[in-house]
Protein backbone atom coordinates (compact mmCIF):
# COMPACT_ATOMS: atom_id res chain seq x y z
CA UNK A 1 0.00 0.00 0.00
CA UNK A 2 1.55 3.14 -0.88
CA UNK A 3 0.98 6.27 1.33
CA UNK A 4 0.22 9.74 -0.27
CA UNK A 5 3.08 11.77 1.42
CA UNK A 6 1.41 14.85 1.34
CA UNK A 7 -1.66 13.63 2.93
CA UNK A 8 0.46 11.66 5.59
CA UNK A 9 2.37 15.14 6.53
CA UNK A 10 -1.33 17.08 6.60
CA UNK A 11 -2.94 14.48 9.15
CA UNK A 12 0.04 14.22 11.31
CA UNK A 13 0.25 18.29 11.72
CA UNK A 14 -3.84 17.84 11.87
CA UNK A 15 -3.06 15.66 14.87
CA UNK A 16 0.00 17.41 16.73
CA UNK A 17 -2.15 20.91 16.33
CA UNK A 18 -4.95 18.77 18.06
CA UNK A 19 -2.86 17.51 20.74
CA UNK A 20 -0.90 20.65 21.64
CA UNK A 21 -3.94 23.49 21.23
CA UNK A 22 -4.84 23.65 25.40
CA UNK A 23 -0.76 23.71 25.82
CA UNK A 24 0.78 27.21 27.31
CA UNK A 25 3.14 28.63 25.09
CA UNK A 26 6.66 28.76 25.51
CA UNK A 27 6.69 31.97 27.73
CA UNK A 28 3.51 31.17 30.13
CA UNK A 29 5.38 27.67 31.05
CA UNK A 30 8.07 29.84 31.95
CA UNK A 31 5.86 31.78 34.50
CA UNK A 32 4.42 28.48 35.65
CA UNK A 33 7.25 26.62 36.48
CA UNK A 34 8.29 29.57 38.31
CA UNK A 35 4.91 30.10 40.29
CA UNK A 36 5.50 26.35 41.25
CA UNK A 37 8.82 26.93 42.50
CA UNK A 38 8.10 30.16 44.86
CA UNK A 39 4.79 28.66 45.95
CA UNK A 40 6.65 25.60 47.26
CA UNK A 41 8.68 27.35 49.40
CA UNK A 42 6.06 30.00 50.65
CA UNK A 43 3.56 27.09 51.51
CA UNK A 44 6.72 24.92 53.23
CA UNK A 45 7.58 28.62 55.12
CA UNK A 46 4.68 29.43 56.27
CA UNK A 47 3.37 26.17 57.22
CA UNK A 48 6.89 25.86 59.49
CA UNK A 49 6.13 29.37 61.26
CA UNK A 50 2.48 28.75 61.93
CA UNK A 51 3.73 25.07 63.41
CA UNK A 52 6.22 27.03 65.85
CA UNK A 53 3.36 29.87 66.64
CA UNK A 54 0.87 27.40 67.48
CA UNK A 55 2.89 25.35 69.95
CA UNK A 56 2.22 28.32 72.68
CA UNK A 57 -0.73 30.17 73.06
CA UNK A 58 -3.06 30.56 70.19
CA UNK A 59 -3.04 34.08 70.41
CA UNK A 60 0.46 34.96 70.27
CA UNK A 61 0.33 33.16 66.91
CA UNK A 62 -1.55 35.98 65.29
CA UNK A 63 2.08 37.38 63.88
CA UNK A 64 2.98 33.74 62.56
CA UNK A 65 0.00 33.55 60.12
CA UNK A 66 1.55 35.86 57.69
CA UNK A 67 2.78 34.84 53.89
CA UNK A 68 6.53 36.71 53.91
CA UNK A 69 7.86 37.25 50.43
CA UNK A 70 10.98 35.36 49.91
CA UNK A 71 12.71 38.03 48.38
CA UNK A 72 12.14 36.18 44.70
CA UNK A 73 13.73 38.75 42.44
CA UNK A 74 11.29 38.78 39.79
CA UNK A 75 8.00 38.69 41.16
CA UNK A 76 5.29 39.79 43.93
CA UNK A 77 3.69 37.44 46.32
CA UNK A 78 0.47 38.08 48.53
CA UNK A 79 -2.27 36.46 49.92
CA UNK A 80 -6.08 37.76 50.01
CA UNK A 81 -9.50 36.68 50.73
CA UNK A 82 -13.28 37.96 50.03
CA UNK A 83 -13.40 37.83 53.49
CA UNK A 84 -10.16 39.95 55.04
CA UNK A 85 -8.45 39.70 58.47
CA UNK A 86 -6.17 42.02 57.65
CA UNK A 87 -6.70 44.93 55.80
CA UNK A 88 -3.35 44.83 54.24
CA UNK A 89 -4.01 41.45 52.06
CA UNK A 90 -6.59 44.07 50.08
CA UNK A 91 -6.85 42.02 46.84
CA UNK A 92 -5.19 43.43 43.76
CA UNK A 93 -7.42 44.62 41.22
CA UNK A 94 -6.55 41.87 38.66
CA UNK A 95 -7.24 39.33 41.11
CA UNK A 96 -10.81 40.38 42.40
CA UNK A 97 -12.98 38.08 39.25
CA UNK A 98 -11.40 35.31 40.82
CA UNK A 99 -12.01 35.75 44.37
CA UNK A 100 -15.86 36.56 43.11
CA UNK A 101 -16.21 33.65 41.29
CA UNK A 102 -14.15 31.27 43.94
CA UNK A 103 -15.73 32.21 46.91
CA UNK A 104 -19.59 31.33 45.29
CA UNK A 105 -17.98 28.03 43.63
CA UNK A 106 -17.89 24.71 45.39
CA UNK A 107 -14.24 24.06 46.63
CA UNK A 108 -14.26 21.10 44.11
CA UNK A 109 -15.05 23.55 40.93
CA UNK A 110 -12.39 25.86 41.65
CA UNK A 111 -8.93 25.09 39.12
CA UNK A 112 -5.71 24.37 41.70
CA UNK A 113 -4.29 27.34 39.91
CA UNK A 114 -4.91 30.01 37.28
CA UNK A 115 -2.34 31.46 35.02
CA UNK A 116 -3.89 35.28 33.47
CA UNK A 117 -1.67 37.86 31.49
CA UNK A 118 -1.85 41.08 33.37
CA UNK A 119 0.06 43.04 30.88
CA UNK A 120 3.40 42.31 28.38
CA UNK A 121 5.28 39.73 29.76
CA UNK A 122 3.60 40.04 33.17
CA UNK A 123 1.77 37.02 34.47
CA UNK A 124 -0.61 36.72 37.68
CA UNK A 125 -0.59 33.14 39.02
CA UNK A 126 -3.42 32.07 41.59
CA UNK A 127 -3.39 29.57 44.34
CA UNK A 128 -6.80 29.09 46.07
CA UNK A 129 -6.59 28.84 49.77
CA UNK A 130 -8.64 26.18 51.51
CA UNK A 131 -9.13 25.62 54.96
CA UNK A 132 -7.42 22.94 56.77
CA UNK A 133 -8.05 22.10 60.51
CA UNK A 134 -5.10 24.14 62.01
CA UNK A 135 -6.76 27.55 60.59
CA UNK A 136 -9.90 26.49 62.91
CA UNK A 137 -8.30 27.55 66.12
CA UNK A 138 -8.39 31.54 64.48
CA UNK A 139 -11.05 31.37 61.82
CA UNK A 140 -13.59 28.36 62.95
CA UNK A 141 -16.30 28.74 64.72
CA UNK A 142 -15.35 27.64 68.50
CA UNK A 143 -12.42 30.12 68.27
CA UNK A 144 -11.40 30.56 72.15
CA UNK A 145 -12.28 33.49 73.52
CA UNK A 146 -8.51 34.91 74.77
CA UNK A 147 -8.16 34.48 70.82
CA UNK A 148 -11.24 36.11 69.86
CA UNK A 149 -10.33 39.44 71.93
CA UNK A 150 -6.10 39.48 70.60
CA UNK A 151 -7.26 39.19 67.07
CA UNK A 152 -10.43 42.08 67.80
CA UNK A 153 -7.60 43.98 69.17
CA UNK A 154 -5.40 43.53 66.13
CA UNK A 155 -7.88 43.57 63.12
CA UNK A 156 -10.61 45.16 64.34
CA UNK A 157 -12.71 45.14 60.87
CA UNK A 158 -12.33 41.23 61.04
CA UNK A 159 -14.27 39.21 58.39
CA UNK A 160 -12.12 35.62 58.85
CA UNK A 161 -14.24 33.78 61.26
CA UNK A 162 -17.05 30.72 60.88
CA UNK A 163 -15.06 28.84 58.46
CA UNK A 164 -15.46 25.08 58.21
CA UNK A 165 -12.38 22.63 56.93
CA UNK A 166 -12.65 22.13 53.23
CA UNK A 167 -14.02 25.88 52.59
CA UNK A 168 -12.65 27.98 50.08
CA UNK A 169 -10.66 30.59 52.38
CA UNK A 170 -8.64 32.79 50.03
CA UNK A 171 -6.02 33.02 47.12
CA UNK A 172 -2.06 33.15 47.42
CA UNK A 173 -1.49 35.24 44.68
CA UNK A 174 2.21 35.95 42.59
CA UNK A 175 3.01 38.49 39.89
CA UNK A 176 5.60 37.14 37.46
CA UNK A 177 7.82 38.93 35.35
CA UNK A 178 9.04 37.36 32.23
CA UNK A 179 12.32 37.49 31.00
């Protein structure tokens, strides 16, 4: 059987095209991979800090719930909510559709991360935040009371409380430069 050449090289670009059209290009893996990278060590950071905090009293571990930027040279990090502790986590504007549409999503609809083009070779990456049975003893509902009055004191326009494990609690949010 002999095999039309030009039809053979038409079907397999047909088919690579196919395979390869939901693929990132070149320049958003780039942004990815590092989003990955500084997310890993902000997660493993801040999950050591909030270990040591919480091994006292709950309240003094107010300052140990914080997401520190790791000095990563080309890019911002935060963390945000639609419902704000601290008034300094205000979302940036780019990043308020997503919160919207998270926070009235079921945790199981919402992607384990978004990749959006702010602007030429600037990239915002999302992380959603979920909460996990540590963040109970600050933002569940049976929050002790010595707890209730230190973080009063210290965010006084408080909107983090009556969370559940599992719920949808906030974004960590990056802003990549590409190179």
């Amino acid at each position: 059987m002999k095999i039309n050449k030009s039809k053979w090289l038409l079907a397999a670009v047909l088919v690579t095209t196919a395979a390869t059209a939901g693929l990132e290009s070149e320049e958003e893996l780039r942004a990815i991979e590092k989003a990955h990278s500084a997310v890993t060590q902000i997660v493993a950071d801040f999950r050591r800090s909030l270990s040591v905090a919480t091994k006292g009293e709950l309240k003094k571990a107010l300052p140990g719930c914080r997401v520190k930027n790791l000095n990563f040279d080309e890019m911002k990090v935060g963390r945000t909510s639609h419902r704000l502790r601290n008034p300094d986590n205000a979302p940036p504007e780019w990043t308020k559709p997503y919160l919207n549409k998270f926070s009235q999503a079921k945790p199981s609809e919402i992607p384990k991360h978004v990749l959006t083009k702010i602007s030429p070779h600037r990239y915002g990456y999302i992380e959603p935040i979920f909460v996990e049975p540590i963040c109970l003893n600050c933002h569940g509902r049976g929050v002790e009371k010595d707890v209730q009055q230190a973080i009063r004191e210290t965010y006084p326009k408080d909107q983090a409380l009556n969370f559940d494990v599992g719920d949808f609690r906030g974004i960590l949010w990056l802003e990549i430069k590409d190179q």
